[in-house]
Protein backbone atom coordinates (compact mmCIF):
# COMPACT_ATOMS: atom_id res chain seq x y z
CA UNK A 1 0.00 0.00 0.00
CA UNK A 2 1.57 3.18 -1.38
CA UNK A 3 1.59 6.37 1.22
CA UNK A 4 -1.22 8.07 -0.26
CA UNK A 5 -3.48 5.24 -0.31
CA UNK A 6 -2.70 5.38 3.47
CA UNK A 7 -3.53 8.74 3.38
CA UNK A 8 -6.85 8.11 1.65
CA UNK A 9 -7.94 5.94 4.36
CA UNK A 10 -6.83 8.02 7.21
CA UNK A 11 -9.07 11.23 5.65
CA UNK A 12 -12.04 9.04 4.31
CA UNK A 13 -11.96 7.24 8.18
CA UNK A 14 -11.59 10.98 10.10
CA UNK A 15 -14.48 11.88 8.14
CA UNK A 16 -16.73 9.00 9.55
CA UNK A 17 -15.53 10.34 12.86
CA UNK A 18 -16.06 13.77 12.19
CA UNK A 19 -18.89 13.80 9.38
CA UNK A 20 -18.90 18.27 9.79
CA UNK A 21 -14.98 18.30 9.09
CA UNK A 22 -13.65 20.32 6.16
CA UNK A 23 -11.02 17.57 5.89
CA UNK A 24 -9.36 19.88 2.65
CA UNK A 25 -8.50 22.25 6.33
CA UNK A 26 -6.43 19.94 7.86
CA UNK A 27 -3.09 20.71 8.24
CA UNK A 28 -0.77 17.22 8.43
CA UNK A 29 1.45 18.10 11.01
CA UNK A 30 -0.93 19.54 13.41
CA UNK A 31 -2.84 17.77 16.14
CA UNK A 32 -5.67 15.65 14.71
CA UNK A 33 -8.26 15.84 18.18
CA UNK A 34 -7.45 19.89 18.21
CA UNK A 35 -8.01 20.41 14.61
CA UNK A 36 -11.59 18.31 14.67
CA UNK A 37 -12.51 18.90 17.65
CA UNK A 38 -12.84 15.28 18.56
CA UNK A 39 -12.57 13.77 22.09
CA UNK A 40 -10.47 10.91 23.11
CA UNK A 41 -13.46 8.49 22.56
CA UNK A 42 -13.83 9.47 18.86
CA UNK A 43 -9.75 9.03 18.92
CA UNK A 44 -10.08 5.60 19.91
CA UNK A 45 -12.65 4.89 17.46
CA UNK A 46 -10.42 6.28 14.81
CA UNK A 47 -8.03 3.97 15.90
CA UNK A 48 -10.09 0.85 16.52
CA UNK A 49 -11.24 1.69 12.89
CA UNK A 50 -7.51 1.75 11.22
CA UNK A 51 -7.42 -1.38 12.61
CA UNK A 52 -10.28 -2.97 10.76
CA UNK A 53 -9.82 -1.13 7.51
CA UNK A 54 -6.07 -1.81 7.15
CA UNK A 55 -5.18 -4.99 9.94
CA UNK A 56 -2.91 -3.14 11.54
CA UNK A 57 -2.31 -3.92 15.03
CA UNK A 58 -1.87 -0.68 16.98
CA UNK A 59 -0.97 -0.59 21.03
CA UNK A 60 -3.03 2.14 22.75
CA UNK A 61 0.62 3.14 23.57
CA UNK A 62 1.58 3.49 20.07
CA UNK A 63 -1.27 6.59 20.06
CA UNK A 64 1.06 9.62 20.52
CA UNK A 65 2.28 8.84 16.57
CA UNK A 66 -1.00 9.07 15.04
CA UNK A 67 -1.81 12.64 16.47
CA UNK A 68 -1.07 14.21 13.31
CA UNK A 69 -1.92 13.03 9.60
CA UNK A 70 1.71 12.67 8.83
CA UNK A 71 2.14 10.90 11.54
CA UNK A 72 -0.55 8.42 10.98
CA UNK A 73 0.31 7.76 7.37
CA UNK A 74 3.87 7.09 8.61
CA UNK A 75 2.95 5.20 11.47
CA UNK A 76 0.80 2.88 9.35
CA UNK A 77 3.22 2.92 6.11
CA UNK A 78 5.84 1.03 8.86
CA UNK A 79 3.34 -1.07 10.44
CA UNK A 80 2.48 -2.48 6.90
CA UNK A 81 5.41 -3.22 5.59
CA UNK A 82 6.75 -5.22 8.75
């Protein structure tokens, strides 16, 4: 899976999360929950739902690396190619 197809996923998932997002707005190396608006429920369910879409095992203590867009889509670029 190439980095933008990660990338893909990660926006078209946020947007299930956060329906009233302008997702074109976010800028990737700023805090996902603070740019949404999300709490750390919806976070969780962002993860939880990375999981399913791309089975991609991800510790609760690996969630400090997916707090920004960049960071997810490298997070998840690693994760997939172990």
């Amino acid at each position: 899976m190439t980095t933008d197809e990660i990338k893909g996923t990660v926006l078209r998932l946020l947007g299930d999360i956060a329906p009233e997002a302008d997702l074109t707005q976010l800028k990737p190396d700023a805090d996902i929950r603070d740019q949404l608006d999300i709490d750390s429920v919806d976070f969780l369910n962002f993860m939880i739902a990375l999981h399913e879409a791309l089975h991609v095992e991800i510790p609760e203590a690996d969630s400090p690396k997916l707090a920004t867009v960049d960071g997810c889509v490298a997070y998840l670029f690693a994760r997939l190619r172990q």
